[in-house]
Protein backbone atom coordinates (compact mmCIF):
# COMPACT_ATOMS: atom_id res chain seq x y z
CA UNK A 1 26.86 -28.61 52.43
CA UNK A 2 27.24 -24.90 51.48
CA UNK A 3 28.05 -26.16 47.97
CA UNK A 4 24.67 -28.18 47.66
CA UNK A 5 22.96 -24.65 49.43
CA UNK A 6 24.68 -22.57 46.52
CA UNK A 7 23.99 -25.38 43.54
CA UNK A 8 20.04 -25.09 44.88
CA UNK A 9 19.84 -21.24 44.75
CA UNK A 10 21.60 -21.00 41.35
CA UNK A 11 19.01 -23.76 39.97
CA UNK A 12 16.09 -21.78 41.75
CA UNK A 13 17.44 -18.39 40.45
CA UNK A 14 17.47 -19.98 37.10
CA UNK A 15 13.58 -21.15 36.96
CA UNK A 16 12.72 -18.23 38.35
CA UNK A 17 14.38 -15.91 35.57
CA UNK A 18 12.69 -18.12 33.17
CA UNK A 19 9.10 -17.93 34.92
CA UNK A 20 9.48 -13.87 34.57
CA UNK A 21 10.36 -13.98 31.04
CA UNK A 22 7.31 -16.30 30.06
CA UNK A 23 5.39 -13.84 31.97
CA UNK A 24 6.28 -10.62 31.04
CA UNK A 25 5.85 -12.32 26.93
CA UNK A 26 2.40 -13.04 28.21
CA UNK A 27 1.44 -9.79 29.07
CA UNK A 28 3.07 -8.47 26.41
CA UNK A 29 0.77 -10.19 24.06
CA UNK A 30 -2.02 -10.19 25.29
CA UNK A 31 -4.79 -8.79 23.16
CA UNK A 32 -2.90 -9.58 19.94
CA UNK A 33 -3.21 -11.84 17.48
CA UNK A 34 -0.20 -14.80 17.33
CA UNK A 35 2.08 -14.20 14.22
CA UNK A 36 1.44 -16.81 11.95
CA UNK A 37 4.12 -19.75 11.68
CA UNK A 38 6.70 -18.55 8.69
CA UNK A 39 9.71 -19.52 7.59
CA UNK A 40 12.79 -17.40 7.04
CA UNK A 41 15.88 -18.62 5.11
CA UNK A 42 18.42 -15.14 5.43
CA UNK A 43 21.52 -17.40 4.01
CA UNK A 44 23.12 -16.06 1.05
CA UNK A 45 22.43 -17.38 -2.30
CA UNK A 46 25.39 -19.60 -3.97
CA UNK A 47 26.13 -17.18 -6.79
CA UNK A 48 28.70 -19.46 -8.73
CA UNK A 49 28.69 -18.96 -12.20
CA UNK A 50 27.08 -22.07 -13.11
CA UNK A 51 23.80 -22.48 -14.64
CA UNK A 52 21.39 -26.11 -14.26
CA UNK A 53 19.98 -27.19 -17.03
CA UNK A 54 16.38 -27.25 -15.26
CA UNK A 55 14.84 -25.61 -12.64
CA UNK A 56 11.94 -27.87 -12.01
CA UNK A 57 13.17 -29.22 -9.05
CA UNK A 58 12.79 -25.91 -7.78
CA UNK A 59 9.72 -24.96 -9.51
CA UNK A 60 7.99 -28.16 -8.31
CA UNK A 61 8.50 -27.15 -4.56
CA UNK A 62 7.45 -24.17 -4.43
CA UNK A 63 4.21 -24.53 -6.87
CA UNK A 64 1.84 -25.57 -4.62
CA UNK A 65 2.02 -22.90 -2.19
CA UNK A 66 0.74 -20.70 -5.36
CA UNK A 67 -2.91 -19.68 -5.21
CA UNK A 68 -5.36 -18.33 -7.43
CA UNK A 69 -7.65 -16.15 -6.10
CA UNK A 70 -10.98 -14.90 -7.58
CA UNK A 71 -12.76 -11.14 -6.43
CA UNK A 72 -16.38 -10.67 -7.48
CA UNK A 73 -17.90 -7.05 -6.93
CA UNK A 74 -21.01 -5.43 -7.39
CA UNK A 75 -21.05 -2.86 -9.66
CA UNK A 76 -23.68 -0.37 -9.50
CA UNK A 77 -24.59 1.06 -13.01
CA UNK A 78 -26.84 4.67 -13.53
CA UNK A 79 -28.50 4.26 -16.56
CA UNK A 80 -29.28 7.32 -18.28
CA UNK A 81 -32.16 7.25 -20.63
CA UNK A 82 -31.78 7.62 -24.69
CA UNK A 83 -31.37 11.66 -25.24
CA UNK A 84 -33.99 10.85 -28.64
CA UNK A 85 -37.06 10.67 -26.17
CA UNK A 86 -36.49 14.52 -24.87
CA UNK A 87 -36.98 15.46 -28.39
CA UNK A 88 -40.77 15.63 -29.19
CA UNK A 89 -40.57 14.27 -32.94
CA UNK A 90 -39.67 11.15 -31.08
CA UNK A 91 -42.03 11.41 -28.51
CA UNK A 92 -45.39 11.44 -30.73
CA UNK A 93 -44.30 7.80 -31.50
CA UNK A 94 -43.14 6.53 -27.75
CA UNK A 95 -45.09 8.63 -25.91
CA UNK A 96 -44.09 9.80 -22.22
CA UNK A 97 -43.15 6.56 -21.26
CA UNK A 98 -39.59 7.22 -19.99
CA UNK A 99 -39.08 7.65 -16.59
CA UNK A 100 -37.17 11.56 -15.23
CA UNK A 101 -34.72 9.96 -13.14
CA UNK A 102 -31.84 7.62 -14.53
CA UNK A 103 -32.81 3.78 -14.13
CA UNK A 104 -30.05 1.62 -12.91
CA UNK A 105 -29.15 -2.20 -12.68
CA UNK A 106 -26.70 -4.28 -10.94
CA UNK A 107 -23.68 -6.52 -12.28
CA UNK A 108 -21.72 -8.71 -11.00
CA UNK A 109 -17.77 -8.05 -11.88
CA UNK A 110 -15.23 -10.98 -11.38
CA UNK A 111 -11.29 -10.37 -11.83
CA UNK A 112 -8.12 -12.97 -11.13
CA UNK A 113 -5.64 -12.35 -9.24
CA UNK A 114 -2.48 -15.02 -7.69
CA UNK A 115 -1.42 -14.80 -4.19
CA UNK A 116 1.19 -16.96 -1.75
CA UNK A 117 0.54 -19.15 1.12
CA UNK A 118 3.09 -18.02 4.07
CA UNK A 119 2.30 -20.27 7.07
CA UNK A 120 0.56 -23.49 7.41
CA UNK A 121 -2.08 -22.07 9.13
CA UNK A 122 -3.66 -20.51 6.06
CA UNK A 123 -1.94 -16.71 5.57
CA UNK A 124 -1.55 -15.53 2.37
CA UNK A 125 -0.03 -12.72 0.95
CA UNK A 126 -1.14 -10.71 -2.35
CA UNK A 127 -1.24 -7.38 -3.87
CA UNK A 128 -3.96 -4.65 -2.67
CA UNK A 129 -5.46 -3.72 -5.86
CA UNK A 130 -6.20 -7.37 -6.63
CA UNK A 131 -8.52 -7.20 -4.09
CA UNK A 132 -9.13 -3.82 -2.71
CA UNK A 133 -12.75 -3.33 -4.39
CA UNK A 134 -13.93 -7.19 -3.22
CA UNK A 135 -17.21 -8.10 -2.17
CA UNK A 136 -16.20 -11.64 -1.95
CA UNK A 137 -12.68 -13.65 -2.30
CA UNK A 138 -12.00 -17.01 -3.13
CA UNK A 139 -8.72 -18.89 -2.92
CA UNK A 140 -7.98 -22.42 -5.03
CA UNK A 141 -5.40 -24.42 -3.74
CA UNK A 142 -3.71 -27.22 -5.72
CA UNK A 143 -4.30 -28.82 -9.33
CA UNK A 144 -7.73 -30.10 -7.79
CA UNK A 145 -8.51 -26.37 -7.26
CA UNK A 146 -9.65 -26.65 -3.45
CA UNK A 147 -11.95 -23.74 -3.04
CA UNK A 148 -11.85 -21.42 0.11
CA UNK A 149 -13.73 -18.68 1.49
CA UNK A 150 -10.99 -16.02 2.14
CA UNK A 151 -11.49 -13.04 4.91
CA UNK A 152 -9.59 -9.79 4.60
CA UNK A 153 -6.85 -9.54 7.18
CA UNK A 154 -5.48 -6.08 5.96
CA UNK A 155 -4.54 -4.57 3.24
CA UNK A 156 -1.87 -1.21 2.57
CA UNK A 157 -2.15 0.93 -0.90
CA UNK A 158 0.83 2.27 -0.45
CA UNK A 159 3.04 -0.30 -0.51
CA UNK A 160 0.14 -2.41 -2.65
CA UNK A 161 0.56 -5.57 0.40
CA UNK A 162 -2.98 -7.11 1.39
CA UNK A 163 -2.94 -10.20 3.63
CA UNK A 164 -5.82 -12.92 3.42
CA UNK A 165 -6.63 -15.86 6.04
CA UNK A 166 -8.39 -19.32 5.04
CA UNK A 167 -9.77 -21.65 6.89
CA UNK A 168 -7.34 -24.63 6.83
CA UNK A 169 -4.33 -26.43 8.00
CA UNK A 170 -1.12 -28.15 7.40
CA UNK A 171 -1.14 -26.13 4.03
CA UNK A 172 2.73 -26.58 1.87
CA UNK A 173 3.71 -22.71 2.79
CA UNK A 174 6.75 -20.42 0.91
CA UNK A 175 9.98 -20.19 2.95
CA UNK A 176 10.53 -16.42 3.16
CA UNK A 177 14.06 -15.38 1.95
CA UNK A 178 16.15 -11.98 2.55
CA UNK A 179 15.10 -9.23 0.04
CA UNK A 180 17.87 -7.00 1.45
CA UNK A 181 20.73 -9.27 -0.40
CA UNK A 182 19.21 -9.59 -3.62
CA UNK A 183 21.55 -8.37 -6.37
CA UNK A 184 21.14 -7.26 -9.86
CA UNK A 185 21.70 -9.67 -12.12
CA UNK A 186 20.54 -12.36 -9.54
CA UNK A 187 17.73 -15.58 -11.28
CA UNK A 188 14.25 -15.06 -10.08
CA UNK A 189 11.05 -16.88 -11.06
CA UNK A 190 7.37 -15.16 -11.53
CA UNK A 191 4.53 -17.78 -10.79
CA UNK A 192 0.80 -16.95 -11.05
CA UNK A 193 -2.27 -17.34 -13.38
CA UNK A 194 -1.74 -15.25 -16.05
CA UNK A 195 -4.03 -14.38 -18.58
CA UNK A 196 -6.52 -17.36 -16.83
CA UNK A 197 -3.90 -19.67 -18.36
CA UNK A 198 -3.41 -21.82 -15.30
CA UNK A 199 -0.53 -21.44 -13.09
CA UNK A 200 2.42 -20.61 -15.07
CA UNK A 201 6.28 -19.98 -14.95
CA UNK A 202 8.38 -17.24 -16.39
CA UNK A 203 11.85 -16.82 -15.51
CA UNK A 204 14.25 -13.63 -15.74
CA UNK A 205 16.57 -11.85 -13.71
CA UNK A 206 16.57 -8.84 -11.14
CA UNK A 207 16.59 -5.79 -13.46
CA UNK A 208 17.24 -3.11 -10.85
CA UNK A 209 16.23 -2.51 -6.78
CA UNK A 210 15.26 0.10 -5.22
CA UNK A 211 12.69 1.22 -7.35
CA UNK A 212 10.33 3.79 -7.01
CA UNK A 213 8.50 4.83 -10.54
CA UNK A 214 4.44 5.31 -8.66
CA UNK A 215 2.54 2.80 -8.65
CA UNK A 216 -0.01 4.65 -6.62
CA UNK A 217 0.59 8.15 -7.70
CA UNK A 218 2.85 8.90 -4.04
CA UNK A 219 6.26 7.92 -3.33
CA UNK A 220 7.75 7.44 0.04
CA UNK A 221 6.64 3.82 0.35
CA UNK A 222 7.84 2.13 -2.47
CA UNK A 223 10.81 0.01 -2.87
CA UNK A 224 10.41 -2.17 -5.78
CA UNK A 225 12.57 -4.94 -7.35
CA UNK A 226 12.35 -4.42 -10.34
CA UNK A 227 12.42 -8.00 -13.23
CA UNK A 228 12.33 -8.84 -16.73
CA UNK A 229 10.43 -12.06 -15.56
CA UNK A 230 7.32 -11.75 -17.79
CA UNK A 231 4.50 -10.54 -15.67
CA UNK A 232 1.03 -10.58 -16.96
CA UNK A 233 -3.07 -9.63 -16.24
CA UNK A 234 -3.34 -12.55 -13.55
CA UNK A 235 -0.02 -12.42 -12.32
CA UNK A 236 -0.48 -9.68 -9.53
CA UNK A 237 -0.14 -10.57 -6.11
CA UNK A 238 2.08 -14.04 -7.14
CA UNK A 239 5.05 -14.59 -5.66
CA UNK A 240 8.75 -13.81 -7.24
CA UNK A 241 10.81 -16.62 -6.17
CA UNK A 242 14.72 -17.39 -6.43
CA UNK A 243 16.52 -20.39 -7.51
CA UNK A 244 16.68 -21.19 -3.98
CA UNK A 245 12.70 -21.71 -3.94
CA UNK A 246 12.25 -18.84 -1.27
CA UNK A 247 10.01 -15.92 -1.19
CA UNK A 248 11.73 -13.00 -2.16
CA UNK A 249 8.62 -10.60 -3.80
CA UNK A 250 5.06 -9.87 -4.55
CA UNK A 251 4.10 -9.22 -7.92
CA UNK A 252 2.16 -6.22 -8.29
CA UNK A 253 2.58 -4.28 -11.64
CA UNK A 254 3.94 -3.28 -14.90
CA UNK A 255 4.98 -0.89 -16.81
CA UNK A 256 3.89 -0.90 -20.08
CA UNK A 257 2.57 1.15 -23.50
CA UNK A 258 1.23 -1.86 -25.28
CA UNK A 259 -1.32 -3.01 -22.38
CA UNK A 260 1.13 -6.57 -21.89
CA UNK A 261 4.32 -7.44 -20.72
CA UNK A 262 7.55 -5.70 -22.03
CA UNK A 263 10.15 -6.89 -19.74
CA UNK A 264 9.34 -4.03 -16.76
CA UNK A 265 7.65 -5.71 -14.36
CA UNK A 266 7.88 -5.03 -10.43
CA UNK A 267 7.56 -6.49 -7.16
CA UNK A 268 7.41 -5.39 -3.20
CA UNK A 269 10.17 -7.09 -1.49
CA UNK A 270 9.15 -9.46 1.06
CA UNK A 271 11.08 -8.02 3.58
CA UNK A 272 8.43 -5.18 2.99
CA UNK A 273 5.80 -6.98 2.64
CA UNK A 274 6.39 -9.02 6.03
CA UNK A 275 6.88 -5.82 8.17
CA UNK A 276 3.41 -4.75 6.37
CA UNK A 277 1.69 -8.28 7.05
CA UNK A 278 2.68 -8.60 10.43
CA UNK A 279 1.15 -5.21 11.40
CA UNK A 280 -1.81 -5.90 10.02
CA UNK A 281 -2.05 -9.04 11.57
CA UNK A 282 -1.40 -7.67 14.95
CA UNK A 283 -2.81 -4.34 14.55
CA UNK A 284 -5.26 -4.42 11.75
CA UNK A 285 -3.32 -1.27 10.12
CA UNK A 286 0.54 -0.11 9.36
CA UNK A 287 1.77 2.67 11.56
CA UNK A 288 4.24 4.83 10.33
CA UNK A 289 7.02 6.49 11.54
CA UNK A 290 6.45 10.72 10.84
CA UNK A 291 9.74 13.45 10.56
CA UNK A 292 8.23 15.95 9.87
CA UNK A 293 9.94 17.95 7.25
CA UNK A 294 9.94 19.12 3.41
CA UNK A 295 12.89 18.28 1.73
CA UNK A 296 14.67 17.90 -1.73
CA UNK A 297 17.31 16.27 -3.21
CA UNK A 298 21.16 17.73 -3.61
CA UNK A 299 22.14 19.10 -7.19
CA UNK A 300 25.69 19.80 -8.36
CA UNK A 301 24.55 23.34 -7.85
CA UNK A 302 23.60 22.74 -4.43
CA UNK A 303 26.50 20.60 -3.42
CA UNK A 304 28.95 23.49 -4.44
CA UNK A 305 26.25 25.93 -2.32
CA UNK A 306 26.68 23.75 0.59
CA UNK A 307 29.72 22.92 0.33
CA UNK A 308 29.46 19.28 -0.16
CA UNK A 309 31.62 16.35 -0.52
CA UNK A 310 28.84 15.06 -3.08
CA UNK A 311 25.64 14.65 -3.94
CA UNK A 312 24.23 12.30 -1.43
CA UNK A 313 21.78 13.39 1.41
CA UNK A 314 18.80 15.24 1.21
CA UNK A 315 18.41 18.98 1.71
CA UNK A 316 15.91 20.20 4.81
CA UNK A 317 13.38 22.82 3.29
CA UNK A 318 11.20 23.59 6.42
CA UNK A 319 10.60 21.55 9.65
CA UNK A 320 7.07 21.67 10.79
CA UNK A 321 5.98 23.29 14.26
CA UNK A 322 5.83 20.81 17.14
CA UNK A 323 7.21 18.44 14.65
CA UNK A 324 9.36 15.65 15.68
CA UNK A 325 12.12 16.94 13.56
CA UNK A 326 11.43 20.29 15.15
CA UNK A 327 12.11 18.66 18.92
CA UNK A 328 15.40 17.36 17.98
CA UNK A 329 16.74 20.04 16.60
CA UNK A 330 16.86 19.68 13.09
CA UNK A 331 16.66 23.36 11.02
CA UNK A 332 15.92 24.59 7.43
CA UNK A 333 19.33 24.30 5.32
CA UNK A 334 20.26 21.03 7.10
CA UNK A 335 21.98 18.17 5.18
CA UNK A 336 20.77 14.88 6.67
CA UNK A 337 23.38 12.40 5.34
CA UNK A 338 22.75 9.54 7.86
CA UNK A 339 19.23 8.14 9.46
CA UNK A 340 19.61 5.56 11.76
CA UNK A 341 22.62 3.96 10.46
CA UNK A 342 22.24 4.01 7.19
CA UNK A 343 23.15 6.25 4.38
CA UNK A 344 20.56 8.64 3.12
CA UNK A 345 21.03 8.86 -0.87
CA UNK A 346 18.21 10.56 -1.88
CA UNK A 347 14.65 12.10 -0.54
CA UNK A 348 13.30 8.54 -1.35
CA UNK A 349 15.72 6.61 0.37
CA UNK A 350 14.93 9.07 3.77
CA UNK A 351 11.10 8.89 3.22
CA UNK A 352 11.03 4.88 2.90
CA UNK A 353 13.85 4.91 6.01
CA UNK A 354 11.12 7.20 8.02
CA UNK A 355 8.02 5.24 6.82
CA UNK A 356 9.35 1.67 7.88
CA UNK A 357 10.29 3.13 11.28
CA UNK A 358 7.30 2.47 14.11
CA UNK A 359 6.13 5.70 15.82
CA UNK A 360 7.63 6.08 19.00
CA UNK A 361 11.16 4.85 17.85
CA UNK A 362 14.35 6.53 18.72
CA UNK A 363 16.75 7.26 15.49
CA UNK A 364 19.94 8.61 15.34
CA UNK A 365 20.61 11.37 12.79
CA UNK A 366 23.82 12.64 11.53
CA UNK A 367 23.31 15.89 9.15
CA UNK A 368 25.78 18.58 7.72
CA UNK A 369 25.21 22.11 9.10
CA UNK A 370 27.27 25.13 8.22
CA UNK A 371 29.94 22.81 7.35
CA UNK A 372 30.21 20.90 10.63
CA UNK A 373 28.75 17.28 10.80
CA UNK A 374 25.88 16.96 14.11
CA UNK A 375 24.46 14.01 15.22
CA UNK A 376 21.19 14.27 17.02
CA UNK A 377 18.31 11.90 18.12
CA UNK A 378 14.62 11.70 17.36
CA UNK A 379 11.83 10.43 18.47
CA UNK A 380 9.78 9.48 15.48
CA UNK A 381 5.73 10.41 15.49
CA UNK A 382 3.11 8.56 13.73
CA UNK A 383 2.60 10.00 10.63
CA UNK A 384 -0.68 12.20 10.25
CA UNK A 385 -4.04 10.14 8.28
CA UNK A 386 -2.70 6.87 9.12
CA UNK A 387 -4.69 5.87 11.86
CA UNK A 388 -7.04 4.12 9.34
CA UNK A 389 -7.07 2.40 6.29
CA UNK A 390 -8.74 4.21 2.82
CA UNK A 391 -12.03 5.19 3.20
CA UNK A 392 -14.43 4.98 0.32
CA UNK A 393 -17.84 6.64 0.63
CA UNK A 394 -19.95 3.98 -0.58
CA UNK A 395 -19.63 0.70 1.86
CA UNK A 396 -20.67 -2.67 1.89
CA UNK A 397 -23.14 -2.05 3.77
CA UNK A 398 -25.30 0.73 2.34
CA UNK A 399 -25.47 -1.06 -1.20
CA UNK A 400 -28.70 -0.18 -1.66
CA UNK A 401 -28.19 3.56 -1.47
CA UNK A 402 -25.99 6.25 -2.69
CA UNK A 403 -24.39 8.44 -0.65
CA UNK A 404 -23.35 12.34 -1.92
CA UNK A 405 -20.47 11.94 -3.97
CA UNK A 406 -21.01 8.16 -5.15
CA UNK A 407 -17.74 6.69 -6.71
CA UNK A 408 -15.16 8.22 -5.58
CA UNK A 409 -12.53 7.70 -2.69
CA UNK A 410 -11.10 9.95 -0.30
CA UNK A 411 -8.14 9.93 2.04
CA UNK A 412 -6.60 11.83 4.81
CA UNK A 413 -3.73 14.79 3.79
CA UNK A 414 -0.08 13.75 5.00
CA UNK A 415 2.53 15.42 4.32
CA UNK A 416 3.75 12.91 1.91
CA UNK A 417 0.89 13.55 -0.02
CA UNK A 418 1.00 17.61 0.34
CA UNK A 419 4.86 17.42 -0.48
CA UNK A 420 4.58 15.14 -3.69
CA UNK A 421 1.19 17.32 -4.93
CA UNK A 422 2.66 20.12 -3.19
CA UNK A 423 -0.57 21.06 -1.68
CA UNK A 424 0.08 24.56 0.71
CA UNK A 425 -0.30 23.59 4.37
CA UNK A 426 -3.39 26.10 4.66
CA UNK A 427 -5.18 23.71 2.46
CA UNK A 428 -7.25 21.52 4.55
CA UNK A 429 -9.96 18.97 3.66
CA UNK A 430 -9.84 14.72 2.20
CA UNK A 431 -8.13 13.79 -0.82
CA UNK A 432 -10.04 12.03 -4.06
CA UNK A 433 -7.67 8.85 -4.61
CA UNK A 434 -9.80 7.53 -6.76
CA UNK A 435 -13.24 8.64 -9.33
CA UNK A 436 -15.52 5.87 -10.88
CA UNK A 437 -16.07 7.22 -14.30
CA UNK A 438 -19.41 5.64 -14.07
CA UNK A 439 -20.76 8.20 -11.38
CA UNK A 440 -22.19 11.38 -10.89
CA UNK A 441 -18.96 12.31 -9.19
CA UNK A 442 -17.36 11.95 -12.61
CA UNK A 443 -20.15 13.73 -14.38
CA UNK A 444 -19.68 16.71 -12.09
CA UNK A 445 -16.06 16.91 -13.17
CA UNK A 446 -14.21 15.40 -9.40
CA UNK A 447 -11.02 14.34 -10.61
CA UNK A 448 -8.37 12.39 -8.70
CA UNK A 449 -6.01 14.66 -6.29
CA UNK A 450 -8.84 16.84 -5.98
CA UNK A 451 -8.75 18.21 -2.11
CA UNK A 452 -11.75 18.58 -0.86
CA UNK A 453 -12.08 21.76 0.98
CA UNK A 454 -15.94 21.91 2.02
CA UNK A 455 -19.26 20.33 1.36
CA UNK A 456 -22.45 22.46 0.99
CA UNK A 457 -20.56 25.47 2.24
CA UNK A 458 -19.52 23.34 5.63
CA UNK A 459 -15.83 22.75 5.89
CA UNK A 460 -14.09 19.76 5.46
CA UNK A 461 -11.40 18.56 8.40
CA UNK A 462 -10.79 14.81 6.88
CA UNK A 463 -12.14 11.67 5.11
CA UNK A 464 -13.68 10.77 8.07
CA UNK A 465 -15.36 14.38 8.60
CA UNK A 466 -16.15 14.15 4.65
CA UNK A 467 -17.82 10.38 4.55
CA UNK A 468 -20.25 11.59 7.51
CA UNK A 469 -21.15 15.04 5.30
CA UNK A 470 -21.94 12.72 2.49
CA UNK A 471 -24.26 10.87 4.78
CA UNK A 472 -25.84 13.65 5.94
CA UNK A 473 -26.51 15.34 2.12
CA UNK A 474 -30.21 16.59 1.25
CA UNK A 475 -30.99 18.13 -1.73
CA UNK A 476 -31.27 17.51 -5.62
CA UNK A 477 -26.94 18.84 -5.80
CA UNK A 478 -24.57 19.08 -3.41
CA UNK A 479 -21.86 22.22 -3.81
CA UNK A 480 -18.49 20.66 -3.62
CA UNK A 481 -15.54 23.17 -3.54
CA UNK A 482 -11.88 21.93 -4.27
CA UNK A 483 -8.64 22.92 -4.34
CA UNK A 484 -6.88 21.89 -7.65
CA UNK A 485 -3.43 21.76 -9.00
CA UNK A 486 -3.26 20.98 -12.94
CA UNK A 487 -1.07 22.37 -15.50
CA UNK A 488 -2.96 25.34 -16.33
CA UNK A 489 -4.70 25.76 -13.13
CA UNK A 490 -4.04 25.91 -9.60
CA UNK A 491 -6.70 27.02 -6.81
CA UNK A 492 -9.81 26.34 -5.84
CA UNK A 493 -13.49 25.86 -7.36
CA UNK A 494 -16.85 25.20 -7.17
CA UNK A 495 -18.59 21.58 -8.68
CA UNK A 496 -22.13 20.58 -8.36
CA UNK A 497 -22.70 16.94 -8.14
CA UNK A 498 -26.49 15.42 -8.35
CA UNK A 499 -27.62 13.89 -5.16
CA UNK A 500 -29.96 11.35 -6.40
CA UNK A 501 -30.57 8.75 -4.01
CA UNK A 502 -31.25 5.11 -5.53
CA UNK A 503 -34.49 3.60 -5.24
């Protein structure tokens, strides 16, 4: 009897463990979206020395989970009127016919771009710039070319990682492999639309890892794998496959003098680009993890300073007030050789280490001071300007007018953007990441990396703060000062832009 009594509480305790877990998941996810359905293959890759004769068995798997996707924008164009008809020789034959203000007219703009389907559900992944300037996306599926409406999930610039979502279901989907033991020398397998070709192959090898050469102007988020796959207009946002068939990168850029392909192509590892795509799912934005300090890299010089075994680590410069860093502990002169586990090699390695790290996370830090190893913990912060994604100041929806300072994009200051432009902390304001040479921003002279400090004499406390200025322009000109670092010049000045509103 007692041992049916004990059998019957052990099976109740049992269900009733399992009812609290299902429960405290529930509540737990509540209010976010489901992760989509993917499919991770971590096993190693058979590395024998042998080489097949053909990879189309592989090739045919995994093509029709490659997409092509089409972007169309509108393009505003100010059309200034022929300098001839201010000159009165000229005038006595066309009269005053020409309007003051610049006429303008409105194009459409279509680019191509490749992307990967990773769930059945209709997720793809792509690069950023292919569609970061969309008014509309389309995604053809198949040899029939399927056509779908895409919507916007997310997208990053820093790491270049957008995520779409169709409308559809049961779709053939990439198996997502482990970027993390890719090797150099390893097989891999570009796929896109190159050149409007149709979807095409190119195979190479991985030509390095690791790397970190700027796509967007700011390191700290970059980690790219690095192929001699050929890697073409088109290509971007395609996957980079293995001979295994799985998903192991995103296409996103080249580096080139001739315009084309010269064996240096890159892409964002998927283990990257998954940690990016799943916080945008859930989220609608990447949060990163913030230190808190300036640092640099060790020299030979500085390891005999020091007092260093070698040149690995990364050298503390200052540690911001109220900083995370700060409330652990960490000091100028410090030597952080360890972050969570792993060994710091450079200021790269450490920023990318920080950046993948969610806000609010506990790391372990081991770092050289006056010759004696420490190991601290910190709690990591969310790094500063993150909160939202770019901000441009002309939107969707206020086509029909432009705003003060037309063309360009601004961002919030971080400090990886103040230590790679080294921009003094007493420098406040929203960062230009971008200038449409068509604009009156141009015309003024607003170049990208300008900071801007203050519009019309107000000051400027972010993008946010700088988009609502904009808004708020009157006035034939608006008096821009910036703060400038260029080779010859560093400091800040005054620009006029013209304030002409469309009709």
């Amino acid at each position: 009897m007692k041992l049916i009594v004990r059998s019957f509480i052990g099976f109740f305790s049992v269900i009733l463990a399992a009812l609290v877990v299902v429960a405290v998941f529930r509540l737990t996810s509540w209010g976010k979206d489901a992760p989509p359905p993917i499919k991770v293959d971590a096993t190693p890759l058979d590395r024998g020395p042998q080489l097949g004769n053909s990879f189309a068995p592989v090739v045919k798997k995994v093509m029709p989970a490659v997409v092509n996707i089409y972007t169309t924008q509108i393009i505003h164009e100010r059309l200034r009127r022929n300098p001839m008809l201010d000159d009165p020789f000229f005038r006595q034959f066309f009269g005053d016919q020409a309007p003051d203000s610049p006429r303008e007219r409105t194009r459409r703009e279509q680019s191509l771009g490749s992307g990967a389907i990773i769930s059945p559900d209709g997720y793809i992944l792509t690069a950023n710039h292919v569609v970061a300037d969309a008014d509309e996306i389309k995604v053809a599926i198949g040899d029939d070319k399927q056509e779908f409406t895409a919507r916007l999930v997310g997208r990053d610039q820093p790491t270049d990682v957008a995520v779409l979502k169709i409308d559809a279901k049961d779709l053939p989907a990439f198996t997502l492999g482990d970027s993390d033991q890719l090797e150099v020398g390893d097989v891999v397998f570009a796929i896109g639309d190159p050149l409007e070709l149709g979807r095409s192959v190119s195979m190479g090898i991985v030509s390095g890892l690791g790397r970190h050469y700027g796509v967007n102007g700011l390191h700290g988020n970059e980690n790219f794998i690095q192929t001699d796959a050929a890697i073409n207009q088109g290509n971007s946002g395609g996957p980079l496959v293995d001979t295994a068939g799985r998903l192991i990168g995103i296409n996103t850029w080249i580096a080139t003098q001739s315009g084309g392909n010269e064996g240096i192509g890159f892409a964002v590892p998927v283990n990257l680009a998954r940690h990016v795509m799943e916080s945008l799912i859930s989220g609608g934005r990447v949060a990163r993890g913030f230190l808190g300090i300036t640092m640099q890299d060790i020299t030979p010089d500085l390891a005999q300073e020091f007092s260093l075994p070698n040149q690995n680590g990364v050298l503390v410069n200052d540690v911001l007030p109220n900083s995370p860093a700060a409330k652990a502990g960490i000091k100028s002169d410090d030597v952080i050789i360890v972050f969570d586990g792993r060994d710091v090699a450079d200021r790269h390695s450490l920023q990318l280490a920080v950046s993948e790290s969610a806000p609010g996370a506990e790391k372990s830090v081991k770092l050289i001071r006056d010759g004696a190893v420490k190991n601290l913990s910190v709690a990591l912060a969310e790094l500063p300007g993150e909160s939202a994604p770019t901000k441009n100041t002309q939107t969707q929806s206020d086509t029909d007018q432009t705003d003060a300072l037309d063309g360009i994009t601004v961002d919030d200051l971080n400090s990886d953007t103040r230590q790679e432009l080294r921009i003094p902390e007493s420098i406040h304001g929203a960062i230009v990441t971008d200038v449409n040479t068509d604009s009156n921003s141009a015309e003024a002279g607003l170049q990208r990396n300008d900071v801007i400090v203050s519009l019309n004499r107000q000051p400027v406390s972010d993008a946010d703060d700088a988009i609502r200025q904009c808004k708020e322009a009157k006035g034939g000109q608006i008096l821009v000062k910036i703060w400038r670092r260029t080779g010859d010049f560093t400091g800040t000045r005054y620009l006029s832009v013209d304030n002409t509103k469309r009709k």
